[in-house]
Protein backbone atom coordinates (compact mmCIF):
# COMPACT_ATOMS: atom_id res chain seq x y z
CA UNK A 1 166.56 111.96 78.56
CA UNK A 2 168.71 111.74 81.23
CA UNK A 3 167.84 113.10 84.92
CA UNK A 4 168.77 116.85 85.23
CA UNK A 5 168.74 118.63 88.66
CA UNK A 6 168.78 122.25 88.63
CA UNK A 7 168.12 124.19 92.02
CA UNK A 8 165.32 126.50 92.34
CA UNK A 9 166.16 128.88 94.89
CA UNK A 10 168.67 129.95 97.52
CA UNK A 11 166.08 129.10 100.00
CA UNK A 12 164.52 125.97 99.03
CA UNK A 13 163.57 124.07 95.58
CA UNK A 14 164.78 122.02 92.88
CA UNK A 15 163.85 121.38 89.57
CA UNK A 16 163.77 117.90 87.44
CA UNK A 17 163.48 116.82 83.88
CA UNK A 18 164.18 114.09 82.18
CA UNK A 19 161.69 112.21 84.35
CA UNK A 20 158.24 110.63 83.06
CA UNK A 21 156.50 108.86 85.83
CA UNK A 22 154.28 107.19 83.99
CA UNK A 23 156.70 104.74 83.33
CA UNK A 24 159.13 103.08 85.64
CA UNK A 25 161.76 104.31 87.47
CA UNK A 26 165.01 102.85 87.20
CA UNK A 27 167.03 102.45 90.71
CA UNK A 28 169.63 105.17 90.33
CA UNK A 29 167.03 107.74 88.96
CA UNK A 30 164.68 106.96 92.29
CA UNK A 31 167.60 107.07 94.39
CA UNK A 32 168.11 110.98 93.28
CA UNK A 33 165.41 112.34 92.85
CA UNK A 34 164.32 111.11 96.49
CA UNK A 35 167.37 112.56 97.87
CA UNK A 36 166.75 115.69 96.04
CA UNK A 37 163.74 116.05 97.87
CA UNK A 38 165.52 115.53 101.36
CA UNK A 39 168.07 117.81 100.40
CA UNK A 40 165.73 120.79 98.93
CA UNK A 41 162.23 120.24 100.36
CA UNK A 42 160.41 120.96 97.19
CA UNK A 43 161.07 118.42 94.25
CA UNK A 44 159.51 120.29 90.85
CA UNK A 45 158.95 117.11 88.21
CA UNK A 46 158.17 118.91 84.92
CA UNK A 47 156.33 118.09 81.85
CA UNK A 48 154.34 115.36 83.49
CA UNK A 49 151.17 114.18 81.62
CA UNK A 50 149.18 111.97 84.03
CA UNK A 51 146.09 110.43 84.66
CA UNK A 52 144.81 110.01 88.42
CA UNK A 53 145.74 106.21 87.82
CA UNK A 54 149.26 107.02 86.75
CA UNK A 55 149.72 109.30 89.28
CA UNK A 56 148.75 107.44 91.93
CA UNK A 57 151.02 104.40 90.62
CA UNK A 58 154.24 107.15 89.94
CA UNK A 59 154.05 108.85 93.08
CA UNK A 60 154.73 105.16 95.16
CA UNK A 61 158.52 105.83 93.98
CA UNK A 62 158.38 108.34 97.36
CA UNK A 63 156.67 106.56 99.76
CA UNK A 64 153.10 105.03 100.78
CA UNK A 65 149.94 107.10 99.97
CA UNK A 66 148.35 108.65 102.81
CA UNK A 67 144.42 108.76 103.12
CA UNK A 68 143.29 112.10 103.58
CA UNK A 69 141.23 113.63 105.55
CA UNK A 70 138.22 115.19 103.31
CA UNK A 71 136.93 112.77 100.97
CA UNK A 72 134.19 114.66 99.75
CA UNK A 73 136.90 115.85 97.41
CA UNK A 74 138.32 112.59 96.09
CA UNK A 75 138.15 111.53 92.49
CA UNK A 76 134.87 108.91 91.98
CA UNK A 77 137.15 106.56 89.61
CA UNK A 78 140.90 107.40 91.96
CA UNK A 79 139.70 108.09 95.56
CA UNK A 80 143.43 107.92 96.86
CA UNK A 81 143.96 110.94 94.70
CA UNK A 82 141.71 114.21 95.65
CA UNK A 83 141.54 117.55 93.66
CA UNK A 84 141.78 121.07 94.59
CA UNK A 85 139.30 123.19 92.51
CA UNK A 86 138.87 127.09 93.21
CA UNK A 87 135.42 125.77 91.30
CA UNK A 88 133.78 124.63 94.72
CA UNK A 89 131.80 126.53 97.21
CA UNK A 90 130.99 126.62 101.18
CA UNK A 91 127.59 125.43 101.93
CA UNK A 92 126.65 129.17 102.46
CA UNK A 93 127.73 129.60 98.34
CA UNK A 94 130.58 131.64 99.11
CA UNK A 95 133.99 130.21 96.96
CA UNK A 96 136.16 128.28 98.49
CA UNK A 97 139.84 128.83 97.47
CA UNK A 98 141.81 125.62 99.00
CA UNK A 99 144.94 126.08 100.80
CA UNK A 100 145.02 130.02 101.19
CA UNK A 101 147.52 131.09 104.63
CA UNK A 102 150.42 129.45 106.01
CA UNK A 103 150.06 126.19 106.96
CA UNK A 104 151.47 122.49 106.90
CA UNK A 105 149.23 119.70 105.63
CA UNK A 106 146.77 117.63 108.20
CA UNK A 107 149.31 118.46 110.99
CA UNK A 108 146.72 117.18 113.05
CA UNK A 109 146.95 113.62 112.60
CA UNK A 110 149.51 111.39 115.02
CA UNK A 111 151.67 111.17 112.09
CA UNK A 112 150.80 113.38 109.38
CA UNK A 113 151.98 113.01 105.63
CA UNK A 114 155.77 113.50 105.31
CA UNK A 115 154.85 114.86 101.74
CA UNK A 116 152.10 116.37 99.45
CA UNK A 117 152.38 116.07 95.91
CA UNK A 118 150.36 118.25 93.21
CA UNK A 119 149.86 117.69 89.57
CA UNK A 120 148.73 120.96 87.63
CA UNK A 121 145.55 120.32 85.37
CA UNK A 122 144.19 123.47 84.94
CA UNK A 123 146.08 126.98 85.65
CA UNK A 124 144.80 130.12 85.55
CA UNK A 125 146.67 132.36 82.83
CA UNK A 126 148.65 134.25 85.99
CA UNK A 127 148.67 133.80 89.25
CA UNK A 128 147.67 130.51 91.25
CA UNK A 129 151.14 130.68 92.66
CA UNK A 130 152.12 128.35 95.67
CA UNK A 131 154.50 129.97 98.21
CA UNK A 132 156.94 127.63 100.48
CA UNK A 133 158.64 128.63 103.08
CA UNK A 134 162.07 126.83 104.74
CA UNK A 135 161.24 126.13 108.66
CA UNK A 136 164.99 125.06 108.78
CA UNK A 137 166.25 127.96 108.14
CA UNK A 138 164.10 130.02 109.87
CA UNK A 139 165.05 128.02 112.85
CA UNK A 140 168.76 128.33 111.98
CA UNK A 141 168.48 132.22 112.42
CA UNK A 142 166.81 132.36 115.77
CA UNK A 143 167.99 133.78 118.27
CA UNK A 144 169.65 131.31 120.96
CA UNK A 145 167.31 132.55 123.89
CA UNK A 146 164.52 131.94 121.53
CA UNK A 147 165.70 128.29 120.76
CA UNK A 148 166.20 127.68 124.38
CA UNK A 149 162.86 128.91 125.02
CA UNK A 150 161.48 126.72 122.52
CA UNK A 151 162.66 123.20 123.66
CA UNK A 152 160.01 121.05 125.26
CA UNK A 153 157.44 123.21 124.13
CA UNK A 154 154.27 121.29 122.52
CA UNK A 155 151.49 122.69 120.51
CA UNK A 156 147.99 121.42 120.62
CA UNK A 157 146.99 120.79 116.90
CA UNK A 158 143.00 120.19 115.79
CA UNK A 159 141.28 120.10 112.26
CA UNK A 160 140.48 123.56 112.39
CA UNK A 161 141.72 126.24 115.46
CA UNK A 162 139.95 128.65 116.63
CA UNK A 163 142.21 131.08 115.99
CA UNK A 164 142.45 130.38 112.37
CA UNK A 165 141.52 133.26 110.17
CA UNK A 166 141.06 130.59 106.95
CA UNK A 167 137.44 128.67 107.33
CA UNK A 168 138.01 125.32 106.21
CA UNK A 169 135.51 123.03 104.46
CA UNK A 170 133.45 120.36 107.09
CA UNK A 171 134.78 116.83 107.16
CA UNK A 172 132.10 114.54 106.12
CA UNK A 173 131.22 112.09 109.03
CA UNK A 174 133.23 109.44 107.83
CA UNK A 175 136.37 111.80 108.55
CA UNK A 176 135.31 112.89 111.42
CA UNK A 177 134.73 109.48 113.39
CA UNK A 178 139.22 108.05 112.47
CA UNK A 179 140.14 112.05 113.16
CA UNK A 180 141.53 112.88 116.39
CA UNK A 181 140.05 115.68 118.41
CA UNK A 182 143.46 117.33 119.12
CA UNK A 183 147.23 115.95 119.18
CA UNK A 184 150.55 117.45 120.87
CA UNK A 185 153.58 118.11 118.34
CA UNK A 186 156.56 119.81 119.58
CA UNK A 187 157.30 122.93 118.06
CA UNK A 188 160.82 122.44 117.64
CA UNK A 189 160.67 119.11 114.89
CA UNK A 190 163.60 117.39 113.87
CA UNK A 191 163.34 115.75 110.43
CA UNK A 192 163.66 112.05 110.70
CA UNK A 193 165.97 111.48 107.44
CA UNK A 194 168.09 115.16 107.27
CA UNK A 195 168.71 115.26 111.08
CA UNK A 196 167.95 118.69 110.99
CA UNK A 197 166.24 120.96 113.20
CA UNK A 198 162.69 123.03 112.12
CA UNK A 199 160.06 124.79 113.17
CA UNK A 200 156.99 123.17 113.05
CA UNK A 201 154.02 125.49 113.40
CA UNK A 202 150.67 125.49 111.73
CA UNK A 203 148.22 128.80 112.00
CA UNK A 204 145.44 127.05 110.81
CA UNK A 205 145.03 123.72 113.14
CA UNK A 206 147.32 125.00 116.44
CA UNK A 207 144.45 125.53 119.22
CA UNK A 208 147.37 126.57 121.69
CA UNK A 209 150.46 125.78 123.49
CA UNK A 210 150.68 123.21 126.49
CA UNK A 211 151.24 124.61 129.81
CA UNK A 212 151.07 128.27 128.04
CA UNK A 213 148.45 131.14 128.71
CA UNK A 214 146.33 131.49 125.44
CA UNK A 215 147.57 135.45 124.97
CA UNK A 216 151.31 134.21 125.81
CA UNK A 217 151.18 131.43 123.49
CA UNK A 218 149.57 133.28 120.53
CA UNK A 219 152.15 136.08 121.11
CA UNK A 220 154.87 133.16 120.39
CA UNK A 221 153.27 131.90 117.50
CA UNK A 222 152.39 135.12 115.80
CA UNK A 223 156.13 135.93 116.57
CA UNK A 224 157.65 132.51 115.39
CA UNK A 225 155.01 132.99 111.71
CA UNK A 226 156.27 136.88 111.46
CA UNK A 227 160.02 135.78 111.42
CA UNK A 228 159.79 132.65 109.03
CA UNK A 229 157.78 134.34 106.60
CA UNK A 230 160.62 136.54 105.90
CA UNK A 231 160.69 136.87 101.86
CA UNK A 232 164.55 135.50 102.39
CA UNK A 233 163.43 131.82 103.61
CA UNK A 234 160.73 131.99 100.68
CA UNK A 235 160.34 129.64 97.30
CA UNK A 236 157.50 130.91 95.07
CA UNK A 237 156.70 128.68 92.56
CA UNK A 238 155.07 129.75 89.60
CA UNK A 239 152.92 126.84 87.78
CA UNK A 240 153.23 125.56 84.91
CA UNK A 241 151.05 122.98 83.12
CA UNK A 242 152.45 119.50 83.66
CA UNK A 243 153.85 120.80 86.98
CA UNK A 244 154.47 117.95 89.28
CA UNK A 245 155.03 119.32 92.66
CA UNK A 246 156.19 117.64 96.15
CA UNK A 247 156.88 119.24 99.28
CA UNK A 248 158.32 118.63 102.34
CA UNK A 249 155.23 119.01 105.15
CA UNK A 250 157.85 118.19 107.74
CA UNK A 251 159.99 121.46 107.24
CA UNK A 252 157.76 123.86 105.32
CA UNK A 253 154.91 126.06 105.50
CA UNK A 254 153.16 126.54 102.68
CA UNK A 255 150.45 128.99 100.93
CA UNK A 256 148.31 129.33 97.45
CA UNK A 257 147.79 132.35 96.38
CA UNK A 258 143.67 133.27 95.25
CA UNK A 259 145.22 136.40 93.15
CA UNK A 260 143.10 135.36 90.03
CA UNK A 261 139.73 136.07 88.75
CA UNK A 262 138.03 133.08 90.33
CA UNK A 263 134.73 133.79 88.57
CA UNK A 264 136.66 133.43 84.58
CA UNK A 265 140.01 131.41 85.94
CA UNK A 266 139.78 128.13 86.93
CA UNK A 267 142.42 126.37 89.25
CA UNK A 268 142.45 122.68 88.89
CA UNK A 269 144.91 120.44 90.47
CA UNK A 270 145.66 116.64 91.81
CA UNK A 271 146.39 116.14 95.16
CA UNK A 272 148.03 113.05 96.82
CA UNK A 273 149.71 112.79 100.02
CA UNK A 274 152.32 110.10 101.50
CA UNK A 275 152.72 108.70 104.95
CA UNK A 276 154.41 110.15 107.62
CA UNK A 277 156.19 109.49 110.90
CA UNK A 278 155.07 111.09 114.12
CA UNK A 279 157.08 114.49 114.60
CA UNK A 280 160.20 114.20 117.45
């Protein structure tokens, strides 16, 4: 089959079939779908039937794999490629349900992954569904005084803020000896390959704003999330098994939804990331 591009949504999102990356790519079919990515922000491959070895070998047509941060959840026989399992629990035996609230992935690193890719295993028989949002536009349809106010502005990020409603899972040792304490980002990102202009916020790792009163800064922040969370700048994507799906970390926000009977519904996915530059 030939490569078929179909969009998604009027905010963000496109489809493609006709791909198997288990096999390789030839150079025009690389060429678009990585553009399609740039272009749209969320690249859905369908129908892809993968093991952690073929994934990890397919997903190099994007860019280089980036390590992540927790490796207490990467695969024994594939540690570049991790898993995201509603299966696993906090030490206190509460269930963990990975990547609930708004966020961008491991904005906390100098230069944090430019993409995050997800292969569905295991789906739940409704809901699971993964919710982007388009920073780009969101920044588009700001007001000028807000943009003006925005420029120079940097944002302290940190593996887990203290403002952060979502408790994330402890970093083994290991992680937390190459993690940074805390790194500056501006707020205002512009994408290295598009040009364009985003906002680049991140509820769960922003500790505050520098040069900016905590109650002033989290009154921007709450502000900036109310406004791009607007169902208009929204892509929900509804899994399907076989569901390969990459995302732009670099001008999205992104959510799963736990809206599933986690005790009889299992959510099982693969998770690889790929490097990124540092945010301008």
């Amino acid at each position: 089959m030939a490569l078929k591009l179909s969009r998604l949504s009027d905010a963000t999102g496109v489809e493609a079939r006709g791909v198997d990356l288990s096999q390789p790519l030839d150079v025009d079919t690389k060429s678009r779908l990585n553009q399609a990515f740039v272009d749209h922000s969320v690249l859905v491959i369908r129908e892809q039937t993968l093991s952690a070895t073929q994934l990890r070998d397919g997903v190099k047509n994007f860019g280089e794999i980036f390590p992540q941060h927790n490796t207490r959840f990467s695969l024994p026989d594939c540690p570049e490629i991790h898993y995201l399992s509603n299966n696993d629990r906090y030490p206190d035996g509460t269930r963990y349900i990975p990547g609930a609230g708004y966020h961008t992935d491991h904005s906390n690193s100098e230069t944090p992954p430019k993409a995050t890719l997800l292969l569905a295993i295991e789906l739940p028989d409704s809901g699971g569904d993964t919710q982007y949002v388009n920073m780009v536009a969101a920044y588009d349809a700001l007001p000028d005084s807000t943009k003006e106010r925005l420029q120079g502005l940097k944002a302290m990020h940190v593996y887990q803020s203290k403002h952060s409603a979502r408790k994330l899972m402890g970093l083994t040792d290991e992680a937390k000896e190459r993690i940074p304490d805390a790194v500056y980002h501006p707020i205002v990102r512009t994408h290295p390959e598009s040009g364009r202009k985003s906002i680049y916020i991140n509820p769960i790792r922003i500790d505050g704003i520098d040069g900016m009163q905590e109650a002033e800064a989290l009154e921007l922040l709450n502000k900036l999330l109310v406004h791009a969370t607007q169902e208009k700048f929204q892509y929900r994507h509804k899994w399907r098994a076989g569901d390969l799906v990459m995302w732009d970390n670099r001008c999205l926000l992104h959510k799963a939804n736990g809206d599933y009977d986690h005790e009889t519904q299992t959510r099982y996915l693969y998770r690889v990331m790929l490097q990124g530059d540092r945010p301008v």
